[in-house]
N, C-alpha and C. Protein backbone atom coordinates (compact mmCIF):
# COMPACT_ATOMS: atom_id res chain seq x y z
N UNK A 1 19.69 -35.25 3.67
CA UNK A 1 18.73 -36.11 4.36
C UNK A 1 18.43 -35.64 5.78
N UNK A 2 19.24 -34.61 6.03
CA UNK A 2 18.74 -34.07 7.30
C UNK A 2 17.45 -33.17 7.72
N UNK A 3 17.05 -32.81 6.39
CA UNK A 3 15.95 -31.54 6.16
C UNK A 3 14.92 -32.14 6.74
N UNK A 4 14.19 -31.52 7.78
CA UNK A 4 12.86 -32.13 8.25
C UNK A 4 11.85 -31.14 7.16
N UNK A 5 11.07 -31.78 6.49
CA UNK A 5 9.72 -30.53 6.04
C UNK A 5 8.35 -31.09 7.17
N UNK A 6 8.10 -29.95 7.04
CA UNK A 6 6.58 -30.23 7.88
C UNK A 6 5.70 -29.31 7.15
N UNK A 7 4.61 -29.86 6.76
CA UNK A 7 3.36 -29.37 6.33
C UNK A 7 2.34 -28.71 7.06
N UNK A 8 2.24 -27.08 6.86
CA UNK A 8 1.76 -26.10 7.36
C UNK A 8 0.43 -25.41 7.25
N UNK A 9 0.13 -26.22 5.93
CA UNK A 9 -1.47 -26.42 5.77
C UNK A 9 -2.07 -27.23 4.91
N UNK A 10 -3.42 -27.07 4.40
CA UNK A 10 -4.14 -28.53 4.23
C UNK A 10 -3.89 -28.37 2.64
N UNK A 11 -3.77 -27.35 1.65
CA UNK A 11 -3.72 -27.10 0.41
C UNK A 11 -2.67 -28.12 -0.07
N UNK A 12 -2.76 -27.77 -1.63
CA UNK A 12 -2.08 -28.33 -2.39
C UNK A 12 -0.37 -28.76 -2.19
N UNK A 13 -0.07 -26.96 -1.53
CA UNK A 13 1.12 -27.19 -1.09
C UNK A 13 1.45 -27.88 0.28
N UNK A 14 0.55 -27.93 1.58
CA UNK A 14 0.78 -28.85 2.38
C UNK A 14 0.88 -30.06 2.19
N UNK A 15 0.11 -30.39 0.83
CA UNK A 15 0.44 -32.18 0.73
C UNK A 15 1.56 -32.30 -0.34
N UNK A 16 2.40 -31.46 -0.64
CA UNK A 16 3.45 -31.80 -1.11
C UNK A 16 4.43 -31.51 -0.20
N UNK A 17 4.54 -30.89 0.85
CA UNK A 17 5.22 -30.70 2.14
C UNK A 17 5.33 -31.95 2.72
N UNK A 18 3.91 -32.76 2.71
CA UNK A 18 4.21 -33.82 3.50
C UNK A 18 4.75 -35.18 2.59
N UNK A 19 4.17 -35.11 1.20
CA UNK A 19 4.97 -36.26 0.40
C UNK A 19 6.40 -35.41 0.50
N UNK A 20 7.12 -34.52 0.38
CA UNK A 20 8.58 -34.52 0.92
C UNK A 20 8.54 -35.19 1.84
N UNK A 21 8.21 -34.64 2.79
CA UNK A 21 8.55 -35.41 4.78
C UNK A 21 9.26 -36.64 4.43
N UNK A 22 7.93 -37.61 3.81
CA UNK A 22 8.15 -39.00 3.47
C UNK A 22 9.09 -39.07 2.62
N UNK A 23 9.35 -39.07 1.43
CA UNK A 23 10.29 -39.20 1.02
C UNK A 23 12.08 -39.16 1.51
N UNK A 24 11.82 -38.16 1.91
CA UNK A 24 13.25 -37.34 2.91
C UNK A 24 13.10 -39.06 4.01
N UNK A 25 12.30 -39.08 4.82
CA UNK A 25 11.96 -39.85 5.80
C UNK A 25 12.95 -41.48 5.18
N UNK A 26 12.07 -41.78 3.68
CA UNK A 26 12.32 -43.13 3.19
C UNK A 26 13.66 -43.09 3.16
N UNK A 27 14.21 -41.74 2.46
CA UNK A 27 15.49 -42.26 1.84
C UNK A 27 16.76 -42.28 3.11
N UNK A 28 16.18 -41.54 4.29
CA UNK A 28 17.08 -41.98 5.10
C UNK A 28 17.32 -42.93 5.75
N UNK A 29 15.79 -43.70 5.99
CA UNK A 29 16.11 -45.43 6.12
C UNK A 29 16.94 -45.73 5.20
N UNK A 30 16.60 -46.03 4.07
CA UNK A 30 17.35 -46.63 3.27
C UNK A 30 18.83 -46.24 3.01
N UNK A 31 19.16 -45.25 3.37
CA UNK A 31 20.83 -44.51 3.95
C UNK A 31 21.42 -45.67 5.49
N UNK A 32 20.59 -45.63 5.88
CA UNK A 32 20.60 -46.24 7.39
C UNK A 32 20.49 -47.95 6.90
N UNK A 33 20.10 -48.59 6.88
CA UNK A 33 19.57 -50.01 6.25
C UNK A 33 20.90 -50.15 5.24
N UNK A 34 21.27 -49.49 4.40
CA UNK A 34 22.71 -50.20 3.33
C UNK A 34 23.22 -49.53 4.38
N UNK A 35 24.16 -48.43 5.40
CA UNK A 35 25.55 -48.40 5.71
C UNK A 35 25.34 -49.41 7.15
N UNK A 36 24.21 -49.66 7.47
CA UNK A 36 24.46 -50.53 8.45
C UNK A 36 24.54 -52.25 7.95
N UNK A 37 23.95 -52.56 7.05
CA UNK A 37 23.77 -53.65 6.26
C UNK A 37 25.49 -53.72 5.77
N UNK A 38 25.47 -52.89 4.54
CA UNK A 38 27.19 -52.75 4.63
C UNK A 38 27.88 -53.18 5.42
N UNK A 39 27.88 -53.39 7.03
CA UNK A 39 28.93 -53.78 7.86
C UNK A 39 29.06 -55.29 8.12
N UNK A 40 28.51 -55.78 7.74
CA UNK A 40 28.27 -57.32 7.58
C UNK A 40 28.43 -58.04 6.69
N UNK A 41 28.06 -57.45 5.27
CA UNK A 41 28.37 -57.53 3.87
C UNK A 41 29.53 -57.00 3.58
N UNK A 42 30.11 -57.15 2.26
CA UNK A 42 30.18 -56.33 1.44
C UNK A 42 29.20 -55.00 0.74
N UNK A 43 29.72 -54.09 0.76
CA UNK A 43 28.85 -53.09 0.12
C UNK A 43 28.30 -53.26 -0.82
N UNK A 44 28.61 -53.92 -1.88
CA UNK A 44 28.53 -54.50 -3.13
C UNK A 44 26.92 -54.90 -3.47
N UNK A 45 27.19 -56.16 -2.07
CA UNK A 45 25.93 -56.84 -1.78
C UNK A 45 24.67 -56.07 -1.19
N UNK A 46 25.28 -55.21 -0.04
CA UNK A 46 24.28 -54.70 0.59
C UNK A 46 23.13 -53.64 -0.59
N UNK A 47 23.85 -53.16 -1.40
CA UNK A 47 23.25 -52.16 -2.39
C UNK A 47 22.48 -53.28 -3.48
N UNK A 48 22.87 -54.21 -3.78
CA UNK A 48 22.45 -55.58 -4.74
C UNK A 48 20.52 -55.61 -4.02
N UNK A 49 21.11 -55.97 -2.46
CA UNK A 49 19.84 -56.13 -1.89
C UNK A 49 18.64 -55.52 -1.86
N UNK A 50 19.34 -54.05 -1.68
CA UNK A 50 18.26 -52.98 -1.59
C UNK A 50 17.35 -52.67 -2.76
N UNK A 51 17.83 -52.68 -3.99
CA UNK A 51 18.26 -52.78 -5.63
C UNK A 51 17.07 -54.01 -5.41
N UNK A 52 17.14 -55.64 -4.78
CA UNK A 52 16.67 -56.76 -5.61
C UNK A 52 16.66 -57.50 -4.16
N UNK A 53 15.58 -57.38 -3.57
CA UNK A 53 15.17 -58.11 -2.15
C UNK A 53 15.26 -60.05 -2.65
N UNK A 54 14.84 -60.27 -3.55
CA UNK A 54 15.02 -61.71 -4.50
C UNK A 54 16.50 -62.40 -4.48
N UNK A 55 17.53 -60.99 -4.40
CA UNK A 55 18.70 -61.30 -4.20
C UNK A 55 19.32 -62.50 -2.85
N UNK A 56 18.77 -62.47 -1.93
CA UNK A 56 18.91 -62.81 -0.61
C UNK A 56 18.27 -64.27 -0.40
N UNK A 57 17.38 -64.59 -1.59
CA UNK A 57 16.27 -65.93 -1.38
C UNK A 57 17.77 -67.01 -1.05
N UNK A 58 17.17 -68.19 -0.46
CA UNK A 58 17.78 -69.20 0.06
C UNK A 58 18.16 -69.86 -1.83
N UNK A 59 19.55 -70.79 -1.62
CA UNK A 59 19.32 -71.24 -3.12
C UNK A 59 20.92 -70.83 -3.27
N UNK A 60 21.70 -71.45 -3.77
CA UNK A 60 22.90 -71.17 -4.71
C UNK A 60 22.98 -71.76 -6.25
N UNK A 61 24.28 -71.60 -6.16
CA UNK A 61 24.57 -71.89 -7.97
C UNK A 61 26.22 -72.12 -7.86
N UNK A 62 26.38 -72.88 -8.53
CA UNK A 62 27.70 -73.55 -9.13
C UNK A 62 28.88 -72.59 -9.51
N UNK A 63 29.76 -71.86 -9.09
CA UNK A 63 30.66 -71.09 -10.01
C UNK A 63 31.86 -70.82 -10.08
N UNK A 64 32.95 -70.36 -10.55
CA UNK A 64 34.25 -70.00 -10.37
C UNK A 64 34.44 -68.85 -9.64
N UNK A 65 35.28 -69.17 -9.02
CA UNK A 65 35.65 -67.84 -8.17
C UNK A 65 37.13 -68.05 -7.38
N UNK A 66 37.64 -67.02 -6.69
CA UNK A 66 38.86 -66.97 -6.22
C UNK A 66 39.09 -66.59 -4.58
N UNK A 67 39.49 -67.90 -3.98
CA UNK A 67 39.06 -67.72 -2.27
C UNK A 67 40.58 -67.21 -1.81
N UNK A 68 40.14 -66.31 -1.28
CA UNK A 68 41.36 -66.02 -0.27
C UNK A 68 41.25 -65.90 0.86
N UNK A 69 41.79 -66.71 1.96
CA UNK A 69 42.08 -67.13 3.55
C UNK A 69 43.42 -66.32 4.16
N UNK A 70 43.14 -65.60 4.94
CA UNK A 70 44.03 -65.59 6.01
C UNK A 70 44.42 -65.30 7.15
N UNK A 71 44.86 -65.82 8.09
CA UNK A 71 45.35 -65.98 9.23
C UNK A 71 46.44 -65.47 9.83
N UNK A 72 45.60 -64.49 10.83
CA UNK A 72 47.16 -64.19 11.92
C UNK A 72 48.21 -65.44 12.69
N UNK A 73 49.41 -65.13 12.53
CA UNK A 73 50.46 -66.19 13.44
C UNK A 73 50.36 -66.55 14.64
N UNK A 74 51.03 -67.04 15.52
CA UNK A 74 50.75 -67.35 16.77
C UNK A 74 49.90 -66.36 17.74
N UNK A 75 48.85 -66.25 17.50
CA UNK A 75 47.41 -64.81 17.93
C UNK A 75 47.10 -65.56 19.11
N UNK A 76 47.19 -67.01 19.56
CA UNK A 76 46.67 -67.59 19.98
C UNK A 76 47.36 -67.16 21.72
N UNK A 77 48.49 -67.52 21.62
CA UNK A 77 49.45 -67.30 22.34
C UNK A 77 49.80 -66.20 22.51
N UNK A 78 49.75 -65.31 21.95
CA UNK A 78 50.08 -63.88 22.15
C UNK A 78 48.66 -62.96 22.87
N UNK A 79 47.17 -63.60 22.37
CA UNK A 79 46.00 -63.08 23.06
C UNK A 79 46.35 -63.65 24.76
N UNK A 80 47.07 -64.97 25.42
CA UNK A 80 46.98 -65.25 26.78
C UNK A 80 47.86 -63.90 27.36
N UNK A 81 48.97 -63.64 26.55
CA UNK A 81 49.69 -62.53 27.02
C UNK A 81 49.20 -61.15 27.43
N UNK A 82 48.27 -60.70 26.36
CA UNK A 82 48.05 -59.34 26.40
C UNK A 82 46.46 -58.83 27.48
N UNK A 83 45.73 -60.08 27.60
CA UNK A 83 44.59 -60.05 28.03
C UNK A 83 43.49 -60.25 27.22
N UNK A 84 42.29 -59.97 27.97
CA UNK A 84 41.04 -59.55 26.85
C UNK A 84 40.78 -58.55 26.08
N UNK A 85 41.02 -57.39 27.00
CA UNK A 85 40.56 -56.06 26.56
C UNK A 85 41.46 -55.43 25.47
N UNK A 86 43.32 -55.63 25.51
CA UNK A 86 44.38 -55.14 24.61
C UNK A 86 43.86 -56.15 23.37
N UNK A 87 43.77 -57.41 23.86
CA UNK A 87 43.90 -58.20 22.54
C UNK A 87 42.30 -57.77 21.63
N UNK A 88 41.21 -57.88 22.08
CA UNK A 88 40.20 -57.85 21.21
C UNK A 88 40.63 -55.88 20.66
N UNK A 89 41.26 -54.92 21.59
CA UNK A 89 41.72 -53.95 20.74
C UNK A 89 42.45 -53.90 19.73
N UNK A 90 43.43 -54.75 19.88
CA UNK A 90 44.77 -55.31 18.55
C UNK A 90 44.18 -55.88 17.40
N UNK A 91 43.08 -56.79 17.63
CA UNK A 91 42.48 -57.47 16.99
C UNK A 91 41.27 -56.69 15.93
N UNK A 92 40.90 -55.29 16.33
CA UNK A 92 39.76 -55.18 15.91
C UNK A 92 40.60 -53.82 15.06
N UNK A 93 41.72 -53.33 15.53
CA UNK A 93 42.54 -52.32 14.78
C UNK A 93 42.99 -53.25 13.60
N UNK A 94 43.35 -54.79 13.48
CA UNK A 94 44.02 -55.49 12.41
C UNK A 94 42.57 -55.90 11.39
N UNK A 95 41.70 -56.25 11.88
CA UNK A 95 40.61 -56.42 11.10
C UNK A 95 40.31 -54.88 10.57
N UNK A 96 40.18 -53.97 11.21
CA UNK A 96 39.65 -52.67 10.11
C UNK A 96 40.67 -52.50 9.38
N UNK A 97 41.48 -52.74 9.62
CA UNK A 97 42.75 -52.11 8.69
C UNK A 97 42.41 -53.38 7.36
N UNK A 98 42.14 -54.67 7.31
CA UNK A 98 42.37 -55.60 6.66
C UNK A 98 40.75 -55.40 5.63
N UNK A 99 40.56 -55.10 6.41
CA UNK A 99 38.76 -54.81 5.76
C UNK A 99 38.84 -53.94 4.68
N UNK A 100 39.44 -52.52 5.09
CA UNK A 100 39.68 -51.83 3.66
C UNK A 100 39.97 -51.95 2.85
N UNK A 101 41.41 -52.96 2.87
CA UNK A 101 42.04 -53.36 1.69
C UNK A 101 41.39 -54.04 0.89
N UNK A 102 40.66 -55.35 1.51
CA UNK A 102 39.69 -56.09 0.80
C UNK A 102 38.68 -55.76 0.06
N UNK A 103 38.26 -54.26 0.66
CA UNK A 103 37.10 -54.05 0.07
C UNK A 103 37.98 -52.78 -1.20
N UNK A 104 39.03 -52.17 -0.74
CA UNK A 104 39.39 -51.96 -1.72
C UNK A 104 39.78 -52.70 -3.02
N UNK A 105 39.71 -53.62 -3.47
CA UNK A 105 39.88 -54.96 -4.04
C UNK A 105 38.70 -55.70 -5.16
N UNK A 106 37.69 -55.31 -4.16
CA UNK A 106 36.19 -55.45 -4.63
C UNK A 106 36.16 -56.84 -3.93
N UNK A 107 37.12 -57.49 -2.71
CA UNK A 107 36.26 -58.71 -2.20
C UNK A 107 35.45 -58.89 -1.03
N UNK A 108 34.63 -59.76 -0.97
CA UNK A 108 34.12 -59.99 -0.16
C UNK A 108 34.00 -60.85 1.26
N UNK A 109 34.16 -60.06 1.79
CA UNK A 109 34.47 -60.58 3.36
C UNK A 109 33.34 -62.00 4.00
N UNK A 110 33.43 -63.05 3.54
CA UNK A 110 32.71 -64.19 3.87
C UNK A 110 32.17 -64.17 4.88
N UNK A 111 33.59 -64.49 5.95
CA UNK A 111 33.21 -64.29 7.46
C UNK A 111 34.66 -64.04 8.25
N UNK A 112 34.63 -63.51 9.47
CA UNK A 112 36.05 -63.66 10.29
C UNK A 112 35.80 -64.86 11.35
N UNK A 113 36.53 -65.34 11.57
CA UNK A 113 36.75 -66.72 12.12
C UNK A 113 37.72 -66.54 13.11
N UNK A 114 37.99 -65.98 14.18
CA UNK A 114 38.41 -65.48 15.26
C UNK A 114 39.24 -64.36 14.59
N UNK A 115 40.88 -64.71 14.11
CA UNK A 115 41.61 -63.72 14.00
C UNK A 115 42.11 -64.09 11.54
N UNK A 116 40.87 -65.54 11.75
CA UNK A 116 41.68 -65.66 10.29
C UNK A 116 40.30 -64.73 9.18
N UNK A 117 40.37 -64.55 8.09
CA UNK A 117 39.49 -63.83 7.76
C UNK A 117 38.93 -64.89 6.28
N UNK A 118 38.26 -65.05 5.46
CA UNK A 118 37.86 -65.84 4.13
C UNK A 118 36.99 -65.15 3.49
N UNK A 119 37.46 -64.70 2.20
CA UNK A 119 37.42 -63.64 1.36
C UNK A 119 36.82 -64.39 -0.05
N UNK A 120 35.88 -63.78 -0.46
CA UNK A 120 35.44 -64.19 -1.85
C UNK A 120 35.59 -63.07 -2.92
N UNK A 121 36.19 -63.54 -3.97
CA UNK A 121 36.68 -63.03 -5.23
C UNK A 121 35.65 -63.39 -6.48
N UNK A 122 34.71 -63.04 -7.03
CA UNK A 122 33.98 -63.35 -7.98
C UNK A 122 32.66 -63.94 -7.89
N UNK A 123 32.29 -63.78 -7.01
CA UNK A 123 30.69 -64.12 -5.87
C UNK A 123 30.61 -62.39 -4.51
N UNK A 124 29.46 -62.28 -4.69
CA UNK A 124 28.28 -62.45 -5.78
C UNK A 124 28.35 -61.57 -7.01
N UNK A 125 29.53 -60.86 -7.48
CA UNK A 125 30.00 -60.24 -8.58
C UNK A 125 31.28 -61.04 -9.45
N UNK A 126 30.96 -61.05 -10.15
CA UNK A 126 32.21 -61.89 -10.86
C UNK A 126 32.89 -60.71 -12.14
N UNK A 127 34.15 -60.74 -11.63
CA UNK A 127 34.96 -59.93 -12.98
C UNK A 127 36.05 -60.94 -13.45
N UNK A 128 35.96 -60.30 -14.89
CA UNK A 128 37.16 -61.74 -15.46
C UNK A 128 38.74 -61.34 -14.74
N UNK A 129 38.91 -60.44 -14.15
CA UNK A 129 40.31 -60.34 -13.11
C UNK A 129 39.97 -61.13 -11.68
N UNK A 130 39.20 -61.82 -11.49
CA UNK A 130 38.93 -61.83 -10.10
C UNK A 130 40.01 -62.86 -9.15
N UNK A 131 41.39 -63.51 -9.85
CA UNK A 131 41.82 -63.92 -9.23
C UNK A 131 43.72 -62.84 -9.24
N UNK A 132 43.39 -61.99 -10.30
CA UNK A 132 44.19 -61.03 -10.10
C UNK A 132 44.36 -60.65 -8.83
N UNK A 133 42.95 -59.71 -8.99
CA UNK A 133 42.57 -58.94 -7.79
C UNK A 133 42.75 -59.17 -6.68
N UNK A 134 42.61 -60.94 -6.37
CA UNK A 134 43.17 -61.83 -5.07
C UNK A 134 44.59 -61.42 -4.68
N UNK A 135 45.35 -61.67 -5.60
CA UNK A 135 46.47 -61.68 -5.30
C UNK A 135 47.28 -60.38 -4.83
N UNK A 136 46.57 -59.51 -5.73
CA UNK A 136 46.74 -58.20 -5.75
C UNK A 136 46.68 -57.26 -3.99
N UNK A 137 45.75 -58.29 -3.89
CA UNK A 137 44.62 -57.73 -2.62
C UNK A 137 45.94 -58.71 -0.93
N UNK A 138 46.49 -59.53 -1.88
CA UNK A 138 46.72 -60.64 -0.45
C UNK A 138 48.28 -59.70 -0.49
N UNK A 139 48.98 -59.01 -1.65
CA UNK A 139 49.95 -58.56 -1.04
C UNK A 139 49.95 -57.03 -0.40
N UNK A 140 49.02 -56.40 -0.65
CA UNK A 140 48.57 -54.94 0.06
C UNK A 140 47.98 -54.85 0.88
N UNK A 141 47.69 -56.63 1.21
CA UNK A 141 47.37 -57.03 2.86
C UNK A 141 48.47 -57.17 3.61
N UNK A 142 49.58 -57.48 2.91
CA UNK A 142 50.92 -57.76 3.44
C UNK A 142 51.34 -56.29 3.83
N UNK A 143 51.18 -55.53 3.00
CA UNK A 143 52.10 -54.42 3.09
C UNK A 143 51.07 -53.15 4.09
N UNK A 144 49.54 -53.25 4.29
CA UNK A 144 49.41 -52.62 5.08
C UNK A 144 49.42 -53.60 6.56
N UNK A 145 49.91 -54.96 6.62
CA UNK A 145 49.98 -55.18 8.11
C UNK A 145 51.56 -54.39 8.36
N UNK A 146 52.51 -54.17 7.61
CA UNK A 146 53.64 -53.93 7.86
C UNK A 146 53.62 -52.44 8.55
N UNK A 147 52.96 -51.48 7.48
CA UNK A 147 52.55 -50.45 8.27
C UNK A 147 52.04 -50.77 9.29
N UNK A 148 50.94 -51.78 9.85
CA UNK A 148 49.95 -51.24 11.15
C UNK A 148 50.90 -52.12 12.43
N UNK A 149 52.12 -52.56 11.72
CA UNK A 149 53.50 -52.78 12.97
C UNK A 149 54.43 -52.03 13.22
N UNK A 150 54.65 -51.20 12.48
CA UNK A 150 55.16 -49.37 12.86
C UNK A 150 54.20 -48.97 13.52
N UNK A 151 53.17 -48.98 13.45
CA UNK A 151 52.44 -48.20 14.36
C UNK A 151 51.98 -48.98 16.00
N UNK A 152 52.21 -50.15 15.94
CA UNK A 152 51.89 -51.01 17.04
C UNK A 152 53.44 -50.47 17.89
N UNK A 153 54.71 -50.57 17.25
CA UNK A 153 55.88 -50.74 17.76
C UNK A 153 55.74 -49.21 18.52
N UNK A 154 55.56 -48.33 17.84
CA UNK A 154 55.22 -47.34 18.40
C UNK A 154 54.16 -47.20 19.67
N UNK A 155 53.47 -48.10 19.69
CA UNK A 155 52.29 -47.82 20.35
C UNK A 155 52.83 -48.92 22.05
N UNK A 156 53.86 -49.49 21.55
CA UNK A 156 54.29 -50.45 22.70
C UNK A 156 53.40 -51.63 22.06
N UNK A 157 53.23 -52.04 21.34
CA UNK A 157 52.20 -53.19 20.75
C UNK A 157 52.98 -54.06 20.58
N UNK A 158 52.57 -55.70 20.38
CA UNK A 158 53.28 -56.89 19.91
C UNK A 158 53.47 -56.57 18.49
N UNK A 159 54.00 -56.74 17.21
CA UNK A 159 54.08 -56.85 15.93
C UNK A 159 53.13 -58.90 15.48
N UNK A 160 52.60 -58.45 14.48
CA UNK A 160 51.93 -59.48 13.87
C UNK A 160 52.50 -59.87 12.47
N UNK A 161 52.14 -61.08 12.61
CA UNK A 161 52.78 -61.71 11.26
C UNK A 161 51.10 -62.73 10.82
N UNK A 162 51.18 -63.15 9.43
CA UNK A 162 50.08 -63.12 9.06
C UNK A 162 50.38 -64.28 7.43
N UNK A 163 49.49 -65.24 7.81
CA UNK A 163 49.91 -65.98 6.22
C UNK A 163 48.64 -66.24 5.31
N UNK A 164 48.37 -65.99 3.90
CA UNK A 164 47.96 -66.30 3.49
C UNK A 164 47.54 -66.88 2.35
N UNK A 165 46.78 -67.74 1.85
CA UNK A 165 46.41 -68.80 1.38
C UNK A 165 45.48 -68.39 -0.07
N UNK A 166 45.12 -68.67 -1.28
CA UNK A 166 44.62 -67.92 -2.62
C UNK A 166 44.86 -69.65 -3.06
N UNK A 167 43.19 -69.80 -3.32
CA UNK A 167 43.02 -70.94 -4.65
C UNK A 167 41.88 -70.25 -5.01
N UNK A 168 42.04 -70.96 -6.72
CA UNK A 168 40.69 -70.59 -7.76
C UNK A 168 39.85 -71.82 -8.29
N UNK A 169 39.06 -72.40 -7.81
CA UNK A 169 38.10 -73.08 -8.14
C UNK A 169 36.40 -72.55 -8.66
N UNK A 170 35.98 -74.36 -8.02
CA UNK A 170 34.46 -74.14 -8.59
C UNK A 170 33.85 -74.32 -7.14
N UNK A 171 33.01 -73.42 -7.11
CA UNK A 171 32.41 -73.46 -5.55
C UNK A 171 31.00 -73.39 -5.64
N UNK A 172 29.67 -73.56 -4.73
CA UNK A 172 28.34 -73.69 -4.85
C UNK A 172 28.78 -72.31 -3.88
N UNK A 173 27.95 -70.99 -4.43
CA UNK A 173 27.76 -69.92 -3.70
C UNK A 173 26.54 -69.39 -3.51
N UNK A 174 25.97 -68.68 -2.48
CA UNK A 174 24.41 -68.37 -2.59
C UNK A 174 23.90 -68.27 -1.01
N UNK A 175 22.57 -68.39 -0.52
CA UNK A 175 21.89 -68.09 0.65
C UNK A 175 21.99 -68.67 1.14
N UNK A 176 22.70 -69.47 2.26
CA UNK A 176 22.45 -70.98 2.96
C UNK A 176 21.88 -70.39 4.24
N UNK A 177 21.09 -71.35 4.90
CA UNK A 177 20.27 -71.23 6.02
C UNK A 177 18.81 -71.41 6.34
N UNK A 178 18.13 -70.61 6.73
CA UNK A 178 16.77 -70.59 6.81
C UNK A 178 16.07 -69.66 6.79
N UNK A 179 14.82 -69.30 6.54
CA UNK A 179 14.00 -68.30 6.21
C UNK A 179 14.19 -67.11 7.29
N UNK A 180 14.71 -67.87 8.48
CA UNK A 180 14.65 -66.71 9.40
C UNK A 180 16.19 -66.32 10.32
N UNK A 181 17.19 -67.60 9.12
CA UNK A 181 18.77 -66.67 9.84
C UNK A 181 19.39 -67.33 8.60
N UNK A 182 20.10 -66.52 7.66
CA UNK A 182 20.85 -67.17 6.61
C UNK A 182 22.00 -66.47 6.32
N UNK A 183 22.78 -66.87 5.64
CA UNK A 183 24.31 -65.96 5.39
C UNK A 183 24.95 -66.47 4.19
N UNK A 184 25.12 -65.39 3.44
CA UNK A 184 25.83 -65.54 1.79
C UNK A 184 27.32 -65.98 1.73
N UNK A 185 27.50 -67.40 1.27
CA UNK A 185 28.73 -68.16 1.55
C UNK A 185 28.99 -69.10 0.26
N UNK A 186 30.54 -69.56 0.78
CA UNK A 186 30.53 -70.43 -0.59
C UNK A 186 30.85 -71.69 0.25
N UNK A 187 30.80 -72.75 -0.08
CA UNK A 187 31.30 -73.62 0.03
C UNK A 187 31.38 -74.80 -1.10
N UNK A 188 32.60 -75.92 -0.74
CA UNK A 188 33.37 -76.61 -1.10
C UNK A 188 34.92 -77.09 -1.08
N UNK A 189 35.13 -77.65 -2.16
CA UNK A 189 36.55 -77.95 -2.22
C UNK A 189 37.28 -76.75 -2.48
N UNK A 190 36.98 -76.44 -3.38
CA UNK A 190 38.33 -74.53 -3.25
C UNK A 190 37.90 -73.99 -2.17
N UNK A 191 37.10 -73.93 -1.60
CA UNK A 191 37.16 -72.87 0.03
C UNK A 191 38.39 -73.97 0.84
N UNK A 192 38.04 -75.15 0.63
CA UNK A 192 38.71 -76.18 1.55
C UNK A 192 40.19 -76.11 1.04
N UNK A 193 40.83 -76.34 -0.09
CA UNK A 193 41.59 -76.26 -0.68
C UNK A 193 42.78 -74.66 -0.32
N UNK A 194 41.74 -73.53 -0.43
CA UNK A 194 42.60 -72.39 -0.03
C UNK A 194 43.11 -72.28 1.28
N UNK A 195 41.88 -72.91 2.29
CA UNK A 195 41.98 -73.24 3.79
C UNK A 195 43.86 -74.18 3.87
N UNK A 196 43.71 -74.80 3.08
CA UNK A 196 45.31 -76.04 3.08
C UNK A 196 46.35 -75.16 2.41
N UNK A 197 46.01 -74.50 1.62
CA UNK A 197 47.19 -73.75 1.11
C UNK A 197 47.38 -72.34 1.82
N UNK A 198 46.76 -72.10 2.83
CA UNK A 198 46.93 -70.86 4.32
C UNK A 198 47.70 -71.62 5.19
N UNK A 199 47.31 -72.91 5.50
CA UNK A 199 48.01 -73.51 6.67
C UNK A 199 49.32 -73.71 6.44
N UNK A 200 49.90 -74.14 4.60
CA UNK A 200 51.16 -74.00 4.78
C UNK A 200 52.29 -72.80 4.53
N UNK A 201 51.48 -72.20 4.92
CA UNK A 201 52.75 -70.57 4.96
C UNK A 201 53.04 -70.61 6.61
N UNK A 202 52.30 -71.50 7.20
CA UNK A 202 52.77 -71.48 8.74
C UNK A 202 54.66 -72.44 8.52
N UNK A 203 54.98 -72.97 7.49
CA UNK A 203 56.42 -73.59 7.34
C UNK A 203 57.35 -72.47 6.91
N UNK A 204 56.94 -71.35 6.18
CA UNK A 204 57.71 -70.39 5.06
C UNK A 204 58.17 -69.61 6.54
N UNK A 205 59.28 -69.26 6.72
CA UNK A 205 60.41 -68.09 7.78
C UNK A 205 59.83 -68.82 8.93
């Protein structure tokens, strides 16, 4: 996608010089538009979109799926300690690290909510593993925060601890908002429900 063509004369072959240009031109928007779209989404979605602009209309639907919530430990108290600048660094090294896994997983990153994160399992793709995959996904979240506290301890960093929360319900998922700011979410009682079963791993050690 880097190839510039430029059309060198008016013949047959200059105007296929220049339908390259364009082409070359389109497809690197559209390279540009999903990996930047991607960062907000899931990839999943962002390619869905590009694929099916219809995809994005305002409007949900009723469905099963598998929410997973979770939350860093006392972040709260430990961000007065470190400052602004260390903590939103700590913070943004624990989110990329947490991001991969998820998306290694196939879920989808809802939204981050300061330091807790809410993950959808089977929206807007549904596989009949999708609450496997949750679980699957919430302990290789465990095990790469463990790694990224060898590397903090090393780094002179605080170590983080982290709990989280997995219910499987029925949720309304889809476009909520307005024509001109909307965001692909689920809500209900299992989002609410996984939210209560995150809060109590704050009792467990």
């Amino acid at each position: 996608l880097d190839a510039v063509v430029r059309p060198r004369s008016h013949d047959e072959i200059g105007v296929l010089s220049g339908a390259m240009s364009e082409m070359v031109r389109a497809l690197r928007d559209r390279e540009f538009v999903r990996q930047t779209l991607g960062r907000y989404v899931s990839p999943e979605l962002a390619e869905r979109v590009l694929r099916d602009p219809d995809a994005v209309r305002l409007g949900g639907e009723l469905r099963e799926g598998t929410i997973l919530m979770s939350d860093l430990r006392g972040f709260s108290e430990l961000s007065e300690r470190l400052g602004p600048e260390a903590m939103i660094d700590l913070l943004n090294r624990y989110l990329a690290t947490m991001t991969r896994v998820i998306h290694e997983h196939g879920g989808m990153i809802n939204e981050f909510i300061g330091d807790a994160i809410l993950v959808l399992f089977g929206a807007p793709f549904q596989h009949v593993d999708d609450s496997e995959r949750a679980v699957r996904c919430a302990w290789d979240m465990q095990c790469a925060l463990a790694a990224l506290n060898v590397e903090n301890r090393r780094l002179g960093l605080p170590e983080l601890a982290m709990g989280i929360g997995i219910h499987t319900g029925r949720a309304v998922v889809g476009s909520i908002g307005s024509p001109r700011r909307m965001e692909y979410t689920a809500i209900g009682d299992a989002v609410n429900v996984a939210s209560r079963v995150e809060s109590l791993t704050k009792i467990v050690g």
